[in-house]
C-alpha atoms as a PDB file:
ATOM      1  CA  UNK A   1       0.000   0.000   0.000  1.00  0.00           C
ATOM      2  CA  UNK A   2       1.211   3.398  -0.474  1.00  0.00           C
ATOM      3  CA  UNK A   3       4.377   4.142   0.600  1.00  0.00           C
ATOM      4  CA  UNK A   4       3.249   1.601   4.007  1.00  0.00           C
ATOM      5  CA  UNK A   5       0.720   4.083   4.787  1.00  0.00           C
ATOM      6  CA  UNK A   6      -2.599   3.364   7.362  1.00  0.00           C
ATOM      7  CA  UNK A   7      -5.389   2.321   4.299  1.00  0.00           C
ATOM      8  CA  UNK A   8      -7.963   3.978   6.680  1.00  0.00           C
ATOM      9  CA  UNK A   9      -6.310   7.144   7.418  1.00  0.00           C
ATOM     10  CA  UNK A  10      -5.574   7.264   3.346  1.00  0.00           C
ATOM     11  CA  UNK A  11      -9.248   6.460   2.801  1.00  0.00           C
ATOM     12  CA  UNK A  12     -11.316   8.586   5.501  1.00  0.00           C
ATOM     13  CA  UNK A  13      -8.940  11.705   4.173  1.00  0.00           C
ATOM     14  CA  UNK A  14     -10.404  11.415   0.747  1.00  0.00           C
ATOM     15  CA  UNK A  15     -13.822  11.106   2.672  1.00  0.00           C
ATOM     16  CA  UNK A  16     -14.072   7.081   2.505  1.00  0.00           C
ATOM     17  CA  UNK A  17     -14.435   4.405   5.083  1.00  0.00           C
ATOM     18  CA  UNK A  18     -12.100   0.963   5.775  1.00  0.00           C
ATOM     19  CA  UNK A  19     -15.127  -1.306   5.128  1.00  0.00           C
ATOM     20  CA  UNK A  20     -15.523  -4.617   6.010  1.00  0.00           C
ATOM     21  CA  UNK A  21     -15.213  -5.144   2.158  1.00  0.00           C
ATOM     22  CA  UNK A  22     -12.375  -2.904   1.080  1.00  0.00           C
ATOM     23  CA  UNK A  23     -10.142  -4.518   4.638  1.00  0.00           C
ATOM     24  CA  UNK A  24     -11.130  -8.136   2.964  1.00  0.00           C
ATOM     25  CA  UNK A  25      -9.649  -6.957  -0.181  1.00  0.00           C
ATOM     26  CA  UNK A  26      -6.395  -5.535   1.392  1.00  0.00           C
ATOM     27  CA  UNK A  27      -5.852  -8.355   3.190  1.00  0.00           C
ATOM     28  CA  UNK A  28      -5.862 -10.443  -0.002  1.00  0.00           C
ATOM     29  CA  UNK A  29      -3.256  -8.309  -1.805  1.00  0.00           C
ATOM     30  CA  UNK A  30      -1.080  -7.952   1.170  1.00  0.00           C
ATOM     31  CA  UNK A  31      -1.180 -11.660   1.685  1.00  0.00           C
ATOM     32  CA  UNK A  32      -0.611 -12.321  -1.415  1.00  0.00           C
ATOM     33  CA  UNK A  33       2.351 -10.001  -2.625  1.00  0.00           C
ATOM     34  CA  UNK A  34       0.854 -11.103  -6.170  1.00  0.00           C
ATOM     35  CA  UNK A  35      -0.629  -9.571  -9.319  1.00  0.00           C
ATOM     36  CA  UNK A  36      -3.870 -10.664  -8.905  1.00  0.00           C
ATOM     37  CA  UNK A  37      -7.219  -9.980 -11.004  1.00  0.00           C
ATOM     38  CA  UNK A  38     -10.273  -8.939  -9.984  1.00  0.00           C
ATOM     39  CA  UNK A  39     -11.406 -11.996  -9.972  1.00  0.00           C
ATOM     40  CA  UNK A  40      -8.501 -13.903  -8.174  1.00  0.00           C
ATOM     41  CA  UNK A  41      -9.355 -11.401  -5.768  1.00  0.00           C
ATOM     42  CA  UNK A  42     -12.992 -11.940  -5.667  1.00  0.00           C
ATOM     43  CA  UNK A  43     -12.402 -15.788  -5.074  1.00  0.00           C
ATOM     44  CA  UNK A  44     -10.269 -15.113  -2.100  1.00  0.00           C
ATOM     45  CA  UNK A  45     -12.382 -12.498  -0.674  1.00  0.00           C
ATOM     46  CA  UNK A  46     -15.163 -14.658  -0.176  1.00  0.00           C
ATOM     47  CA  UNK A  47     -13.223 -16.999   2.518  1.00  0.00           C
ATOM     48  CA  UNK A  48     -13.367 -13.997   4.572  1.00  0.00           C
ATOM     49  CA  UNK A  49     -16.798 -11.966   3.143  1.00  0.00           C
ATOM     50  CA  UNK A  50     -18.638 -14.546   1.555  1.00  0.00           C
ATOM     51  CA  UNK A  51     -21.349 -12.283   0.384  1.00  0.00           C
ATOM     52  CA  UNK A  52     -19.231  -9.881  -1.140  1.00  0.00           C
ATOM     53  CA  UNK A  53     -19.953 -10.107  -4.846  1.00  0.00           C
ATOM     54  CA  UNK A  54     -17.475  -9.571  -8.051  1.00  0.00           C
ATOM     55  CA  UNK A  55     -18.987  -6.141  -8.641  1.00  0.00           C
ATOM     56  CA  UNK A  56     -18.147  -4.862  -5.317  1.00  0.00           C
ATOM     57  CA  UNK A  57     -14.761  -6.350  -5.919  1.00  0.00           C
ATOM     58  CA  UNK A  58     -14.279  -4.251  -9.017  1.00  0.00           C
ATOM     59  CA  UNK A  59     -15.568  -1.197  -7.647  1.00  0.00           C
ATOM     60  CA  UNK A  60     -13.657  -0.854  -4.679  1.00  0.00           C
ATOM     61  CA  UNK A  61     -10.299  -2.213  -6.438  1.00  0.00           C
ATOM     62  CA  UNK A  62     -10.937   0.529  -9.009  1.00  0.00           C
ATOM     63  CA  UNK A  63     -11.656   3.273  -6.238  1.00  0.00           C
ATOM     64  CA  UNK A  64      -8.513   2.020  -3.967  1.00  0.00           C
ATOM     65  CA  UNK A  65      -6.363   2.308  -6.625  1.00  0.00           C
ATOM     66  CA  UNK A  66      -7.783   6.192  -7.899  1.00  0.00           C
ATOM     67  CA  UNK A  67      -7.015   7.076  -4.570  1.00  0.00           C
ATOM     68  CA  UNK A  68      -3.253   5.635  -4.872  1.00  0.00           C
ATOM     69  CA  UNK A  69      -4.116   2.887  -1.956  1.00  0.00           C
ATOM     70  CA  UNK A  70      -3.459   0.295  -4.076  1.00  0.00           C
ATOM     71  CA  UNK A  71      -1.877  -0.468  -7.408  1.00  0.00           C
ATOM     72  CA  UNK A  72      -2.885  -1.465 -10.557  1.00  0.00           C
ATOM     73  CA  UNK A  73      -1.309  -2.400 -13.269  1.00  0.00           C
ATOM     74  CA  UNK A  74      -1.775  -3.887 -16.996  1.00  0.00           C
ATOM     75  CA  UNK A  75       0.385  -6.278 -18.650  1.00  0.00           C
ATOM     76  CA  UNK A  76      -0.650  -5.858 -22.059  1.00  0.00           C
ATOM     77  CA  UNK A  77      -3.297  -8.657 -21.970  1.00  0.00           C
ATOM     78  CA  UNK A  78      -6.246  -6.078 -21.303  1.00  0.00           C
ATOM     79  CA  UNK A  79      -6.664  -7.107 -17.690  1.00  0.00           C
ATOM     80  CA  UNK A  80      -6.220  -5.026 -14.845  1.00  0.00           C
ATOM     81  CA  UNK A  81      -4.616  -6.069 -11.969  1.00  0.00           C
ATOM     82  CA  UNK A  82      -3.950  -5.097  -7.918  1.00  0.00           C
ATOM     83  CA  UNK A  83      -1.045  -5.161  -6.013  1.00  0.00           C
ATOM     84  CA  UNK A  84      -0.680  -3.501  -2.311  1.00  0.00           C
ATOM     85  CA  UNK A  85       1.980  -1.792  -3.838  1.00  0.00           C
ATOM     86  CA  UNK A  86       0.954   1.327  -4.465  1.00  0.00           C
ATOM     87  CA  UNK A  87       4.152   3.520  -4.994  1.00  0.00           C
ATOM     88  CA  UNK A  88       6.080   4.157  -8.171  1.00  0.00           C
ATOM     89  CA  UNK A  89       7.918   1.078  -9.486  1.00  0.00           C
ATOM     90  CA  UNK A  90       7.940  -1.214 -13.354  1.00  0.00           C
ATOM     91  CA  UNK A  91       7.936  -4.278 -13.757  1.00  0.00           C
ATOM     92  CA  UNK A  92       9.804  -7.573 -15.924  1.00  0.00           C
ATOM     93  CA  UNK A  93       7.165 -10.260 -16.767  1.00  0.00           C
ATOM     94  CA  UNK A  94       8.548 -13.600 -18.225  1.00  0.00           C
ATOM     95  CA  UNK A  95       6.172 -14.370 -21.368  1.00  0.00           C
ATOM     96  CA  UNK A  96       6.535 -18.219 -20.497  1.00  0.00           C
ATOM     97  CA  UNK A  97       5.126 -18.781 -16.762  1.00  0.00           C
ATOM     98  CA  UNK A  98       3.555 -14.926 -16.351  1.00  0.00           C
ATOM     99  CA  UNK A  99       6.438 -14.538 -13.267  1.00  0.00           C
ATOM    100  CA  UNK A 100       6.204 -10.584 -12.392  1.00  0.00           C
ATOM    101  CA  UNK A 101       9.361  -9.309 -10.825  1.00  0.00           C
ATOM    102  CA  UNK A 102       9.452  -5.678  -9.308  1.00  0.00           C
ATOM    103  CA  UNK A 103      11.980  -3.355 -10.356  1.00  0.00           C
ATOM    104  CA  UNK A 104      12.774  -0.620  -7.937  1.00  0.00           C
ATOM    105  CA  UNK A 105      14.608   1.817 -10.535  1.00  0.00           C
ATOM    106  CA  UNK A 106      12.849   4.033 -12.880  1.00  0.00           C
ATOM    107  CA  UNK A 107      14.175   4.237 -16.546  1.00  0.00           C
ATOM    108  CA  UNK A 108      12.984   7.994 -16.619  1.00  0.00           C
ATOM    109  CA  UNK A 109      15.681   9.103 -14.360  1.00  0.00           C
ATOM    110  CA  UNK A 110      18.283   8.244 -16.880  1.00  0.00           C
ATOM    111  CA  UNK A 111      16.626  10.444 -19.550  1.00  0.00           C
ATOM    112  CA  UNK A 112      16.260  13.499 -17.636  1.00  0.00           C
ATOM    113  CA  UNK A 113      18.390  15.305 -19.956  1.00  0.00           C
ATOM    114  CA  UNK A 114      16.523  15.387 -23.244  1.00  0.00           C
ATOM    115  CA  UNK A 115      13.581  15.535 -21.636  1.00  0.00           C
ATOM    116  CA  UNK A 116      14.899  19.248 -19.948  1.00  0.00           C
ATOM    117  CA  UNK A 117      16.213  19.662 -23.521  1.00  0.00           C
ATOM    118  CA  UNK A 118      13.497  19.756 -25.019  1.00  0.00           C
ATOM    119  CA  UNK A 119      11.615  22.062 -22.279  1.00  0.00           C
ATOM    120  CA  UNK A 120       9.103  18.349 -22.025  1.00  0.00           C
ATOM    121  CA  UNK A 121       6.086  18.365 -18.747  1.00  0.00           C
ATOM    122  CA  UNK A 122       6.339  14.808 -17.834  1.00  0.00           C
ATOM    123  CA  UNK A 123       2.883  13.888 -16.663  1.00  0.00           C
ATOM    124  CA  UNK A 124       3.146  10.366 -16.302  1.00  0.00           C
ATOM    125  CA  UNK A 125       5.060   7.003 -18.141  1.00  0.00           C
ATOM    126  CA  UNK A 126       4.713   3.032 -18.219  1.00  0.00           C
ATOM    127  CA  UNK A 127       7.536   1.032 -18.559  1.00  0.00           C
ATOM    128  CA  UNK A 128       7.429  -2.707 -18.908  1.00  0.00           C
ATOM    129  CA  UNK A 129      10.061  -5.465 -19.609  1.00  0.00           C
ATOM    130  CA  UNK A 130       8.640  -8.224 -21.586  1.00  0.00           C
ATOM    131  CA  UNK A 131      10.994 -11.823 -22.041  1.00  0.00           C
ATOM    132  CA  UNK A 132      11.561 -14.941 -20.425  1.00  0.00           C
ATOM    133  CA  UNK A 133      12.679 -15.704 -16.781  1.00  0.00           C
ATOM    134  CA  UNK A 134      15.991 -17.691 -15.810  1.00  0.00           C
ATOM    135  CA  UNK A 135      14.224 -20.979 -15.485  1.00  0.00           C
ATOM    136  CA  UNK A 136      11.715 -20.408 -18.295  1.00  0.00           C
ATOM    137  CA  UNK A 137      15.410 -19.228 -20.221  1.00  0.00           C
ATOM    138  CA  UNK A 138      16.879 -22.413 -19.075  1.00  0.00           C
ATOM    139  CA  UNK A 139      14.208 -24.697 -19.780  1.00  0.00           C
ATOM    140  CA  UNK A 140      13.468 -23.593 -23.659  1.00  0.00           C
ATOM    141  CA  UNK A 141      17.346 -23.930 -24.370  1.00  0.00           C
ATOM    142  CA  UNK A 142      16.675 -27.499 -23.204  1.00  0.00           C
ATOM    143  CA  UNK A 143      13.969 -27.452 -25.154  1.00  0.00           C
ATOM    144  CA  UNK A 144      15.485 -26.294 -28.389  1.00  0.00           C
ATOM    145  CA  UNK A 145      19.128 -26.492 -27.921  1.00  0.00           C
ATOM    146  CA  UNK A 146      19.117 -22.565 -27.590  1.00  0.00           C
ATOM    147  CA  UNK A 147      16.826 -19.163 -28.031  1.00  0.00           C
END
């Protein structure tokens, strides 16, 4: 979540409540430390709300993550997805097996020249690594004798 921030506090000062809902749905992603869907989430929200249904899923994942409680991402395969981690960061994701590893640099500080060169607002960027994990790496060579 948001730079480890209290999800209430961050909700009731943008004039929401930590609902019985939105905590279930927090506690997925934070016990999870995964990419999930809205539906992945649904499925494990109902061990702990079983009433909740998917469209109350999907609007408080889409609210928590306006708000910058949560994160939410897109892979390229035109499904959103949460993660408690709401602060800046990209991403690698291994084409084979779907493995998601965090990167904790930002590509955009290393271009901060021609973008002052060219007198550029930077109002936002995405920046994904697409290609194959070690092991997926390792096991195609096998495969195929190489990539």
């Amino acid at each position: 979540m948001a730079d480890n921030k209290d999800p209430g506090r961050l909700l009731a000062a943008r004039g929401y409540k930590l609902t019985r809902q939105r905590k279930a749905i927090l506690n997925v992603l934070t016990g999870n430390g995964q990419h999930l869907t809205a539906e992945e989430v649904h499925q494990q929200v109902q061990s702990q709300c079983p009433a909740v249904n998917l469209v109350t899923v999907y609007r408080n994942l889409n609210l928590m993550a306006e708000l910058g409680v949560i994160g939410r991402v897109d892979f390229g395969d035109g499904r959103a997805r949460f993660e408690a981690r709401a602060e800046h960061h990209h991403h690698l994701l291994c084409l084979k097996c779907g493995r998601v590893v965090e990167l904790n640099i930002c590509p955009l500080d290393y271009v901060t020249e021609p973008v002052t060169e060219h007198r550029f607002r930077v109002i936002g960027h995405r920046f994904k690594v697409f290609g194959y994990c070690a092991e997926c790496k390792y096991l195609m060579e096998d495969d195929t004798g190489g990539i």
